[in-house]
PDB file of N, CA and C in Angstrom:
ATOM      1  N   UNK A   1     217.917-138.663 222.714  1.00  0.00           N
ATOM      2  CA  UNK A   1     218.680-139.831 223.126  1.00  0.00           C
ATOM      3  C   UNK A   1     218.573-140.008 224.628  1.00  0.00           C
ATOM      4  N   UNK A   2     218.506-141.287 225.248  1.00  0.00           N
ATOM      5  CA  UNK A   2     218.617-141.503 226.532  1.00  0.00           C
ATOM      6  C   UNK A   2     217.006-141.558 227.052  1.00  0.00           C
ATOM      7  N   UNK A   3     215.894-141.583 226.339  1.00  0.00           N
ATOM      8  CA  UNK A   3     214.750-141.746 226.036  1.00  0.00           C
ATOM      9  C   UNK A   3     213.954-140.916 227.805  1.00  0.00           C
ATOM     10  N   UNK A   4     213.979-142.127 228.390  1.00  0.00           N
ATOM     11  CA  UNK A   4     212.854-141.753 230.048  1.00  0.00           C
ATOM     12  C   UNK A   4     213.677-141.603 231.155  1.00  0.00           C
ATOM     13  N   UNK A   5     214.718-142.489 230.805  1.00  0.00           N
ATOM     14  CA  UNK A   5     215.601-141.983 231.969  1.00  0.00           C
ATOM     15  C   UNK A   5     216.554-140.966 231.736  1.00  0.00           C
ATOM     16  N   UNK A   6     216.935-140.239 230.533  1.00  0.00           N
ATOM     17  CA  UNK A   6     217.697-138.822 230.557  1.00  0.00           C
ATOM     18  C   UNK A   6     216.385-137.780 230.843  1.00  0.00           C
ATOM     19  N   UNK A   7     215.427-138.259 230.283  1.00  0.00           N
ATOM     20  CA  UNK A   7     213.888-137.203 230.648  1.00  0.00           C
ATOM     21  C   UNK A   7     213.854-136.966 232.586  1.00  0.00           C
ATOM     22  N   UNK A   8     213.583-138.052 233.191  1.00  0.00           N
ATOM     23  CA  UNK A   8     214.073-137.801 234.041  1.00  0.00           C
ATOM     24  C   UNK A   8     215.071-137.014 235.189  1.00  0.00           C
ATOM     25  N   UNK A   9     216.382-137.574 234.657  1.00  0.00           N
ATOM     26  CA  UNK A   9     216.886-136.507 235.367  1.00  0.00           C
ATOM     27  C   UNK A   9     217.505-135.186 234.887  1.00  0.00           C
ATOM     28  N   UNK A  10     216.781-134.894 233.531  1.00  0.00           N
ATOM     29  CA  UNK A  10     216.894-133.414 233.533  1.00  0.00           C
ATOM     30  C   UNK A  10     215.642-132.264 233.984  1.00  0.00           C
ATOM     31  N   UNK A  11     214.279-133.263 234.172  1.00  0.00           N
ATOM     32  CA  UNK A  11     213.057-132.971 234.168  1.00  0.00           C
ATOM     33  C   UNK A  11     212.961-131.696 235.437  1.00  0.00           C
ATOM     34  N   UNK A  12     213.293-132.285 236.314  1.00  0.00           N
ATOM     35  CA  UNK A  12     213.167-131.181 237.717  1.00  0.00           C
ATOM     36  C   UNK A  12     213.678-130.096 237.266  1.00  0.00           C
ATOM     37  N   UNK A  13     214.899-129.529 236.759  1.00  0.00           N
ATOM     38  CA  UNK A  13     215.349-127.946 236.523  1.00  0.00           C
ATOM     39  C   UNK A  13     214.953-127.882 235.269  1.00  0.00           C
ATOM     40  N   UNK A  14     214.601-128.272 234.568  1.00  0.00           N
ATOM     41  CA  UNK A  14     213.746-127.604 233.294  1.00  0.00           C
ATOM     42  C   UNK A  14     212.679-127.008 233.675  1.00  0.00           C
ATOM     43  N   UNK A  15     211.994-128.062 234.881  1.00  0.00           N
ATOM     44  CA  UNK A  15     210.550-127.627 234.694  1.00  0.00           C
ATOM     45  C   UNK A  15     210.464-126.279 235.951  1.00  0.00           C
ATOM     46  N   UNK A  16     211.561-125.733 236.828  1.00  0.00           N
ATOM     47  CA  UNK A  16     212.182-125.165 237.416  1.00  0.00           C
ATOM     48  C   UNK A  16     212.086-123.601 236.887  1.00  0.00           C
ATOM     49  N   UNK A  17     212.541-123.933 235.059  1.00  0.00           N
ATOM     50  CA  UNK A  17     212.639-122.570 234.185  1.00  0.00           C
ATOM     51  C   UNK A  17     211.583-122.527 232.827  1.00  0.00           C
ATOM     52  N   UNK A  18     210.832-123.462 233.010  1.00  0.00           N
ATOM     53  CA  UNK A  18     210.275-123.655 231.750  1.00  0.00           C
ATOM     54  C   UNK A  18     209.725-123.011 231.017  1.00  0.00           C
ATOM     55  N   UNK A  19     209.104-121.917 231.994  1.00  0.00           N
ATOM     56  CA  UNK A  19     208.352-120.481 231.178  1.00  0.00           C
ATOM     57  C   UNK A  19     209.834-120.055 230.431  1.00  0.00           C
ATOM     58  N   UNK A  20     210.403-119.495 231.384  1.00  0.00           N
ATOM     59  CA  UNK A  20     211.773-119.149 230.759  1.00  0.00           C
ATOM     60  C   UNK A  20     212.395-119.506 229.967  1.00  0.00           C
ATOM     61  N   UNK A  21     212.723-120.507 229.304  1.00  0.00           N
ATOM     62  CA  UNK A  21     213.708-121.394 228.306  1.00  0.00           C
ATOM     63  C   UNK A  21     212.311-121.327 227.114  1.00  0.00           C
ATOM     64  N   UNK A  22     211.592-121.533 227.527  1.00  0.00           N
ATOM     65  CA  UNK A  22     210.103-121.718 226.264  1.00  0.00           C
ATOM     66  C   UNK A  22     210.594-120.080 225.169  1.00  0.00           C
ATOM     67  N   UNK A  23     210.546-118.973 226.071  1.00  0.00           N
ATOM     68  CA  UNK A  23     211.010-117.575 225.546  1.00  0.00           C
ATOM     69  C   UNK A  23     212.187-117.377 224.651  1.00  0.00           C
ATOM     70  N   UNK A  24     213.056-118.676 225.218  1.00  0.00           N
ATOM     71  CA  UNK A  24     214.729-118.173 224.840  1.00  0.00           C
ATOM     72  C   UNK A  24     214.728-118.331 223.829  1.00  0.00           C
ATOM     73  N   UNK A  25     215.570-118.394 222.678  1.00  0.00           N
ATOM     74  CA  UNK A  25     215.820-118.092 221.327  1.00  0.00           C
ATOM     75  C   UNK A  25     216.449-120.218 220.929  1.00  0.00           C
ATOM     76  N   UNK A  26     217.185-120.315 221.937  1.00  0.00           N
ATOM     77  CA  UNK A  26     217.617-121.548 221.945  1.00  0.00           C
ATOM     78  C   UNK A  26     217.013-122.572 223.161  1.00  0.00           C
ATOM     79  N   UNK A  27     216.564-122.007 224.291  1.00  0.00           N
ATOM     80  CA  UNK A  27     215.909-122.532 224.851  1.00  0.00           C
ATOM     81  C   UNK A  27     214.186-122.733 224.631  1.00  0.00           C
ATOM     82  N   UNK A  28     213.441-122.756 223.625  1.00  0.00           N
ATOM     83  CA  UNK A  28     212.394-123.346 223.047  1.00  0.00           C
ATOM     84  C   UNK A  28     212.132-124.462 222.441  1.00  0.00           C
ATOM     85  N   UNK A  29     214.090-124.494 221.798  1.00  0.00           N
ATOM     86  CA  UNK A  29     214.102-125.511 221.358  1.00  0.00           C
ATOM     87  C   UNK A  29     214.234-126.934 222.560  1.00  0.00           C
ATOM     88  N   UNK A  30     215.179-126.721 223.347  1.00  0.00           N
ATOM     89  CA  UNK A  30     215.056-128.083 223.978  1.00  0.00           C
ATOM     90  C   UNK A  30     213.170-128.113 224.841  1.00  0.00           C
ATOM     91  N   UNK A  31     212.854-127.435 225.463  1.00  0.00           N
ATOM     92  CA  UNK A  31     211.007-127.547 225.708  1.00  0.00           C
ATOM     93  C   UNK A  31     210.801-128.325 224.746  1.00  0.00           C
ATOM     94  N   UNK A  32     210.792-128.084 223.290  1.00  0.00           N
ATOM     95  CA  UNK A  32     209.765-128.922 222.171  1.00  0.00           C
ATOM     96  C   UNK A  32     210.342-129.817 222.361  1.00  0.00           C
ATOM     97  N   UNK A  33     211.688-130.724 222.362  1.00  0.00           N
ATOM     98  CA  UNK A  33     212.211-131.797 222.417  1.00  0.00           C
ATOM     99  C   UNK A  33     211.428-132.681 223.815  1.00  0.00           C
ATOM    100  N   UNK A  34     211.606-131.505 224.390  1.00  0.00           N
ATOM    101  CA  UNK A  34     211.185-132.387 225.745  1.00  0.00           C
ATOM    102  C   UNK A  34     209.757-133.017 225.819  1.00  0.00           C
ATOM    103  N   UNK A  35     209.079-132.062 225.287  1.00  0.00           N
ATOM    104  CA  UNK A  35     207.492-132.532 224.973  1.00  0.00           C
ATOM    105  C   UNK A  35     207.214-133.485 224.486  1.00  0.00           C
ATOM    106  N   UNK A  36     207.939-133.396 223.172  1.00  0.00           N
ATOM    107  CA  UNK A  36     207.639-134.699 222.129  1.00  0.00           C
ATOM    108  C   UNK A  36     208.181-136.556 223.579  1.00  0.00           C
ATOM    109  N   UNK A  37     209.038-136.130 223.851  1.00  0.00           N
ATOM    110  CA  UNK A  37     209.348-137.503 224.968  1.00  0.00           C
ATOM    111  C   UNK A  37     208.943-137.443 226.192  1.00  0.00           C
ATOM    112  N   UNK A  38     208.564-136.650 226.989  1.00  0.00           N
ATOM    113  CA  UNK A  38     208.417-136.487 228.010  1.00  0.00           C
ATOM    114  C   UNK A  38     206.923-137.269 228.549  1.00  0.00           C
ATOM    115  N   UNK A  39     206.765-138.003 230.000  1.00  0.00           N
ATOM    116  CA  UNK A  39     205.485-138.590 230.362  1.00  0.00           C
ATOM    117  C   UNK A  39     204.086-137.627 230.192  1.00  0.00           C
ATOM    118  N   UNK A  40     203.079-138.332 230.271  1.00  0.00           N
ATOM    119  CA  UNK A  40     201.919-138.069 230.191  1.00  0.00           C
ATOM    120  C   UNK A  40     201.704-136.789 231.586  1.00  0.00           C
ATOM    121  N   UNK A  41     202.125-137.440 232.668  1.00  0.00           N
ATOM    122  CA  UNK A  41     202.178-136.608 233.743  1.00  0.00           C
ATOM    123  C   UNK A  41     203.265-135.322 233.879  1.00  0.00           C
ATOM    124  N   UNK A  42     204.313-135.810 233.448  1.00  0.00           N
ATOM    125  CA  UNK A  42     205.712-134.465 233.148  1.00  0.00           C
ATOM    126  C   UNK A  42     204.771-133.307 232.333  1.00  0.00           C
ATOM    127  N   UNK A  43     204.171-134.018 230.937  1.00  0.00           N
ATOM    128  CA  UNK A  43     203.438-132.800 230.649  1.00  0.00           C
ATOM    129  C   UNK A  43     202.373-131.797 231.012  1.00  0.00           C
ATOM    130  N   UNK A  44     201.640-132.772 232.157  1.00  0.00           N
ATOM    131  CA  UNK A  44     200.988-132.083 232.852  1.00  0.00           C
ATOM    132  C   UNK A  44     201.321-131.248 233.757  1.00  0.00           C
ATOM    133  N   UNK A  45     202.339-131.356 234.440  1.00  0.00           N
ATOM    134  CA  UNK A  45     203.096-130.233 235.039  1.00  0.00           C
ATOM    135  C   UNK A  45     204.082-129.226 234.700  1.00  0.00           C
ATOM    136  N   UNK A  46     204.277-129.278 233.144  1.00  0.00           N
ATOM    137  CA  UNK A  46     204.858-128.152 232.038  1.00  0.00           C
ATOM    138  C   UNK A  46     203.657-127.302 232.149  1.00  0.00           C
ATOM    139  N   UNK A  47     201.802-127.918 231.993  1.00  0.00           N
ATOM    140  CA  UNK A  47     201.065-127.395 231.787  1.00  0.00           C
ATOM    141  C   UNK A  47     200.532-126.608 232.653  1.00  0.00           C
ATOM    142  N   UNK A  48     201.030-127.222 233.954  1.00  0.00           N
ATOM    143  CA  UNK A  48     200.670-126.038 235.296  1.00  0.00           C
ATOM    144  C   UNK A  48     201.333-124.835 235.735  1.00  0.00           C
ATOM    145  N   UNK A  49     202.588-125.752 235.030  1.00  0.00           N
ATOM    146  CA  UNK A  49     203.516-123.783 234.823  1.00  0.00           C
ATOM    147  C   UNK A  49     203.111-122.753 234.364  1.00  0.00           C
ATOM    148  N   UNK A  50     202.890-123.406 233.246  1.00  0.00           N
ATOM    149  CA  UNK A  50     202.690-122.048 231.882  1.00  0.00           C
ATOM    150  C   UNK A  50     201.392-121.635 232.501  1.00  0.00           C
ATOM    151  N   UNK A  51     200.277-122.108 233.246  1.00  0.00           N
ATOM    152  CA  UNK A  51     199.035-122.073 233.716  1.00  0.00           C
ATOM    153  C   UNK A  51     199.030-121.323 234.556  1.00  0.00           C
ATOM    154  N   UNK A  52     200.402-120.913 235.313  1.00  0.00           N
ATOM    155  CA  UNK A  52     199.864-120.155 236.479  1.00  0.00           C
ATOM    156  C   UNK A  52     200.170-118.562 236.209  1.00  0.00           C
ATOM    157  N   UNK A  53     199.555-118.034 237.345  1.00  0.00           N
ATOM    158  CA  UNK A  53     199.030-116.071 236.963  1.00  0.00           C
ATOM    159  C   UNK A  53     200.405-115.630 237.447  1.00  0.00           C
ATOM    160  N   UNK A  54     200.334-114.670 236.587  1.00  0.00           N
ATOM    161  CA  UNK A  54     201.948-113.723 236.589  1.00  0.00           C
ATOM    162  C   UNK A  54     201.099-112.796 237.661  1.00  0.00           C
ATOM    163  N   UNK A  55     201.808-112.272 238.594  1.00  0.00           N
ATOM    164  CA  UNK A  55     201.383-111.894 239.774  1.00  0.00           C
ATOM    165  C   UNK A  55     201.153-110.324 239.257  1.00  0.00           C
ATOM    166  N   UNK A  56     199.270-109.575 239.724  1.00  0.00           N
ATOM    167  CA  UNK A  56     199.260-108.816 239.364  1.00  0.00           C
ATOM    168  C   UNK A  56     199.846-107.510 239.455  1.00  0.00           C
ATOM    169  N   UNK A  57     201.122-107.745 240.418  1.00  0.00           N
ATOM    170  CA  UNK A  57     201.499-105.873 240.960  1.00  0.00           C
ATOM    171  C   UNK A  57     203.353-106.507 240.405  1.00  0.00           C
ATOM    172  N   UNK A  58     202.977-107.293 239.787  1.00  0.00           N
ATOM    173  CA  UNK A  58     204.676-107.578 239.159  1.00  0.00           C
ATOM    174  C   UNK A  58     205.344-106.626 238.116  1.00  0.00           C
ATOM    175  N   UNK A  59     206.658-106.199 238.648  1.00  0.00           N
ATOM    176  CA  UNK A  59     207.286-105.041 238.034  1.00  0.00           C
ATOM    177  C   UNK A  59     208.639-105.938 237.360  1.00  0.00           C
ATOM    178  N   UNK A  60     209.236-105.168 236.543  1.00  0.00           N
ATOM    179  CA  UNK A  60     210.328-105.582 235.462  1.00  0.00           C
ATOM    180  C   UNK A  60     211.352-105.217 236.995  1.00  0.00           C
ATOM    181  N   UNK A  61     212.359-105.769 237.173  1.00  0.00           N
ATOM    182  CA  UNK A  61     213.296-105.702 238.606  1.00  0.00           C
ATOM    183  C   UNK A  61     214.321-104.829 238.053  1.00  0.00           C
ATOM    184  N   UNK A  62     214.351-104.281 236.849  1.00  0.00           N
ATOM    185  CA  UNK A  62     215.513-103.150 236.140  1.00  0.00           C
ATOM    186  C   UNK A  62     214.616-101.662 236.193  1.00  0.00           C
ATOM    187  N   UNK A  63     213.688-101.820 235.049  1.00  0.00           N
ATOM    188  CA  UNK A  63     212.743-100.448 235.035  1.00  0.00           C
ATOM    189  C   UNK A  63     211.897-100.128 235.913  1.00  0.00           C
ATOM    190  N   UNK A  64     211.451-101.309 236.485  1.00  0.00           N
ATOM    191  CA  UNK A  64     210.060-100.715 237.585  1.00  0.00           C
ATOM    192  C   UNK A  64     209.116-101.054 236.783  1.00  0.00           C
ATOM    193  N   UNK A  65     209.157-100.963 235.433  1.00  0.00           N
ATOM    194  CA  UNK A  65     207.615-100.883 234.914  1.00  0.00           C
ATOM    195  C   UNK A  65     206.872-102.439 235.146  1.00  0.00           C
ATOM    196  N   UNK A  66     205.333-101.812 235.251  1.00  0.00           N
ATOM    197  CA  UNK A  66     204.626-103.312 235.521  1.00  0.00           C
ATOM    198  C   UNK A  66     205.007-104.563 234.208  1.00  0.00           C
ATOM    199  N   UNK A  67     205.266-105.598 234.410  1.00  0.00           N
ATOM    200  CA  UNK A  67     205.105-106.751 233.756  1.00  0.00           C
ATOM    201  C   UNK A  67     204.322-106.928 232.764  1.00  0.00           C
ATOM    202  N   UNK A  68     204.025-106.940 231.056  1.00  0.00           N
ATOM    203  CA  UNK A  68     203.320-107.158 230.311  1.00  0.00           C
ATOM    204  C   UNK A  68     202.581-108.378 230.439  1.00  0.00           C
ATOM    205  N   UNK A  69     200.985-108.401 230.817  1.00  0.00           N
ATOM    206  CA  UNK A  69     200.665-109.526 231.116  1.00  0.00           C
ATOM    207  C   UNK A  69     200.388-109.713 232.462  1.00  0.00           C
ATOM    208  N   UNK A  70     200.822-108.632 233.307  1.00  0.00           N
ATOM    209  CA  UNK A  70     200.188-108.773 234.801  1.00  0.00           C
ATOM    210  C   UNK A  70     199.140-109.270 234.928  1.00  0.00           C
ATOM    211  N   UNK A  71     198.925-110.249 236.604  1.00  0.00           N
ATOM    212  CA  UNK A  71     197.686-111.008 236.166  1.00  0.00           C
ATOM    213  C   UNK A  71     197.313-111.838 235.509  1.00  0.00           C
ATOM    214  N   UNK A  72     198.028-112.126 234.328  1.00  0.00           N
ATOM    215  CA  UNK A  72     197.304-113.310 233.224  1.00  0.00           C
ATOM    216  C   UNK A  72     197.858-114.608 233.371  1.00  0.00           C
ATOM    217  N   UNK A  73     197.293-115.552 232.893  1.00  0.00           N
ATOM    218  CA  UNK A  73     198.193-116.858 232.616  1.00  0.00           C
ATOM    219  C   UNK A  73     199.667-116.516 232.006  1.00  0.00           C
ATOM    220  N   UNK A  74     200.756-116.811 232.672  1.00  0.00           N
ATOM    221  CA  UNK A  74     201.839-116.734 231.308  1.00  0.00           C
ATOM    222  C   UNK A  74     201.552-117.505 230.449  1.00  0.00           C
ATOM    223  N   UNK A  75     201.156-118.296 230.364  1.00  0.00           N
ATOM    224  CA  UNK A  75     201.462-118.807 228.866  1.00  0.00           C
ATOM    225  C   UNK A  75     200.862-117.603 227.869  1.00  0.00           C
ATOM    226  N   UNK A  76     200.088-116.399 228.428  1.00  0.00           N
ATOM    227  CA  UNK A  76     199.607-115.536 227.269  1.00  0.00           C
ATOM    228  C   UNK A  76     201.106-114.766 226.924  1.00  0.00           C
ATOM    229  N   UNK A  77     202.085-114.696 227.886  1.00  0.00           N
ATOM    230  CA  UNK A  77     203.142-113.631 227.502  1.00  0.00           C
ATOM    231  C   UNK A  77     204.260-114.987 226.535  1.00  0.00           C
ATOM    232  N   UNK A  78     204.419-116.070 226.698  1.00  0.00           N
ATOM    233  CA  UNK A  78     205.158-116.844 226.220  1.00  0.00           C
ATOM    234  C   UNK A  78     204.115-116.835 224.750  1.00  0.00           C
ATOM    235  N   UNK A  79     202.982-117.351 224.888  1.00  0.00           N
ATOM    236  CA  UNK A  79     202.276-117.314 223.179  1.00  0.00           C
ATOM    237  C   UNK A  79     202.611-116.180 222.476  1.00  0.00           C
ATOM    238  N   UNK A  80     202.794-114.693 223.268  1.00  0.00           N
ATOM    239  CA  UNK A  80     203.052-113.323 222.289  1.00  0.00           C
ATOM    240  C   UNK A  80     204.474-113.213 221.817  1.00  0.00           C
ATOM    241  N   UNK A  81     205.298-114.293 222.808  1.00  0.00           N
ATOM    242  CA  UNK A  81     206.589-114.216 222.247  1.00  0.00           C
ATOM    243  C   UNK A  81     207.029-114.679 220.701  1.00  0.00           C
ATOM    244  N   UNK A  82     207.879-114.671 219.473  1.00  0.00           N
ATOM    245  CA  UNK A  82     208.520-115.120 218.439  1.00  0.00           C
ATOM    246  C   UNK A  82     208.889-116.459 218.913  1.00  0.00           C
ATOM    247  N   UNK A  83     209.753-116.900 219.654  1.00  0.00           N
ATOM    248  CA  UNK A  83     210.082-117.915 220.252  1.00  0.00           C
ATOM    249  C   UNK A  83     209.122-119.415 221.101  1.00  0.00           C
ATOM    250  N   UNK A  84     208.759-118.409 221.897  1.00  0.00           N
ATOM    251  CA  UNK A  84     207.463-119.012 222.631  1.00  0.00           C
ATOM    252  C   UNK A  84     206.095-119.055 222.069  1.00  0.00           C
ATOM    253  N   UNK A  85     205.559-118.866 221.314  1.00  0.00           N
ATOM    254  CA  UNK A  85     204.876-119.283 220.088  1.00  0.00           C
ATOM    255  C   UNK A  85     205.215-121.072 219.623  1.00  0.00           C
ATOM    256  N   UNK A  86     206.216-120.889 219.396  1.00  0.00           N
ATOM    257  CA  UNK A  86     206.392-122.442 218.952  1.00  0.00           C
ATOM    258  C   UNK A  86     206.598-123.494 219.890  1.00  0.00           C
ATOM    259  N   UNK A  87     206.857-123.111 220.897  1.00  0.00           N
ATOM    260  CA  UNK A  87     206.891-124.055 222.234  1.00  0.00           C
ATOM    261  C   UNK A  87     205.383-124.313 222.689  1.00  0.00           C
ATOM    262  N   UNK A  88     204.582-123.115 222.380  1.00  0.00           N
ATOM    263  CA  UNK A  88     203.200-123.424 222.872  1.00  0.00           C
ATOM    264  C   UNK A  88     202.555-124.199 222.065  1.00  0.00           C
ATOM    265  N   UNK A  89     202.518-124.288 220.458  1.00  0.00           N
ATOM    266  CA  UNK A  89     202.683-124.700 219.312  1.00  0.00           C
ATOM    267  C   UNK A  89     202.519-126.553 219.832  1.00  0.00           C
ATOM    268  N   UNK A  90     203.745-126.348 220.546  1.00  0.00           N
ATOM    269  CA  UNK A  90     204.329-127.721 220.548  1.00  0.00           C
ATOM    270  C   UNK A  90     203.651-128.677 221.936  1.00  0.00           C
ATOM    271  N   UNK A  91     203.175-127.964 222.641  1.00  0.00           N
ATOM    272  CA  UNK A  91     202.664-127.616 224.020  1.00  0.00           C
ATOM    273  C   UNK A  91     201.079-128.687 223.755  1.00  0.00           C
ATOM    274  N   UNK A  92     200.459-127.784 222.920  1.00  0.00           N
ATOM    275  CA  UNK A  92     199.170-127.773 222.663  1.00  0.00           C
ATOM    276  C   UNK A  92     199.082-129.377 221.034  1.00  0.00           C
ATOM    277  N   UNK A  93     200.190-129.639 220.714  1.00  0.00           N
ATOM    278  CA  UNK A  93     200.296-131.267 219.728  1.00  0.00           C
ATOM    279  C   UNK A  93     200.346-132.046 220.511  1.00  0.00           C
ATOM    280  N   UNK A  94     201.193-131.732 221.595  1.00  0.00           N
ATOM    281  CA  UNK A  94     201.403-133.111 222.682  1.00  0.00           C
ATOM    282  C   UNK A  94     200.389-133.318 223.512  1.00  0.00           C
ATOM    283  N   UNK A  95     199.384-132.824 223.660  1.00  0.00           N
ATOM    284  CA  UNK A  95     198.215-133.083 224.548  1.00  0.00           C
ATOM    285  C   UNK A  95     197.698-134.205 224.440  1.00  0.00           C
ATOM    286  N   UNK A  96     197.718-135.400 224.775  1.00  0.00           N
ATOM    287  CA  UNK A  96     196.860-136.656 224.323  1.00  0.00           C
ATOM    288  C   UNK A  96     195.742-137.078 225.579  1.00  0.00           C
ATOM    289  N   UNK A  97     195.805-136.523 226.151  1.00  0.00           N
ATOM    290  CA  UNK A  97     194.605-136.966 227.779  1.00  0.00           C
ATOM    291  C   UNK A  97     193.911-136.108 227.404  1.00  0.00           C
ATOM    292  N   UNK A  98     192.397-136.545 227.715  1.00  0.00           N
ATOM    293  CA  UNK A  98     191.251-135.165 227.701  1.00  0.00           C
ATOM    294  C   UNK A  98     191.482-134.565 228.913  1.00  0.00           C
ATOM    295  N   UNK A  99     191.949-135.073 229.929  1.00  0.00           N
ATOM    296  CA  UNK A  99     192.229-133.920 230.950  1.00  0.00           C
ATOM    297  C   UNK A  99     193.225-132.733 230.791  1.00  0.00           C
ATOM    298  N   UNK A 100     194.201-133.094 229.994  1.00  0.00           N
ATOM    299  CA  UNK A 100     195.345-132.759 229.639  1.00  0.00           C
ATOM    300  C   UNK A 100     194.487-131.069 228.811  1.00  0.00           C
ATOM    301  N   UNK A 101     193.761-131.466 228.161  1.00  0.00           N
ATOM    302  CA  UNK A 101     192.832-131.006 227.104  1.00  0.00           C
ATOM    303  C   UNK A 101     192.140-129.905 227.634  1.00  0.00           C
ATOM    304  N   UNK A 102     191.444-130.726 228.684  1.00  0.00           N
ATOM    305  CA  UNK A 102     190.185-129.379 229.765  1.00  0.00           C
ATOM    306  C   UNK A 102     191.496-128.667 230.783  1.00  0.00           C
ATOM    307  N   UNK A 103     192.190-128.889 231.268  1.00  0.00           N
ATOM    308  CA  UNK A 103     193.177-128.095 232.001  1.00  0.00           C
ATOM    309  C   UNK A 103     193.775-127.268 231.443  1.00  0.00           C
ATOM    310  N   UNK A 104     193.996-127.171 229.971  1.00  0.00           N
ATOM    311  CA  UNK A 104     194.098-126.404 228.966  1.00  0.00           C
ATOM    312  C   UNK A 104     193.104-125.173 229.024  1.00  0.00           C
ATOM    313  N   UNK A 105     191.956-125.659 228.107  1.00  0.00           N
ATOM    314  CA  UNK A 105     191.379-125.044 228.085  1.00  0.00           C
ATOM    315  C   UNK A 105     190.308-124.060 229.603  1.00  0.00           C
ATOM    316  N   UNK A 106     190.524-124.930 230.619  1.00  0.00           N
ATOM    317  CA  UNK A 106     190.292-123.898 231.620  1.00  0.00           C
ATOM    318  C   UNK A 106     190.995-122.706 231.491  1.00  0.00           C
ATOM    319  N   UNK A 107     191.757-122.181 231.086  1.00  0.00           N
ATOM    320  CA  UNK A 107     192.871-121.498 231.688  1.00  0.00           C
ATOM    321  C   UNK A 107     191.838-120.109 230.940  1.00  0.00           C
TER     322      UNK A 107
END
């Protein structure tokens, strides 16, 4: 509800946490919502999130231990997730630009 202009101004702090909420148990769900409405360009910058490298000397800030996925695109640690699986799912339907497409598949 509230179609481009509620997309709007919730768009900036979503896209703020988006790896994050994609993971959550309840936060995957609003991502897929958002996808399905969200601009051609909004999705392209969901897509640069999930696109960018989890930094390779990144440690868990509780255990110390390195980060599963150091180095990689997150979207590989959000795809291994239960949750994030279906956001990527949802990620990869909404693609309608061939750029949208090759920026993808660069990764």
């Amino acid at each position: 509800e509230g179609g481009p202009a509620a997309v709007a101004v919730i768009f900036p702090e979503i896209l703020a946490a988006v790896v994050e909420l994609m993971v959550d148990p309840f936060g995957n769900y609003l991502v897929q919502k958002l996808l399905e409405t969200c601009s051609d360009e909004q999705r392209v910058q969901i897509l640069q999130a999930v696109l960018e490298r989890t930094p390779a000397d990144e440690r868990d800030p509780v255990t110390k231990a390195p980060v599963p996925g150091a180095g990689l695109p997150k979207v590989v640690r959000v795809a291994l997730n239960t949750h994030g699986t279906r956001a990527v799912q949802k990620l990869v339907e909404t693609l309608r630009l061939p750029e949208q497409g090759a920026l993808a598949t660069a990764a």
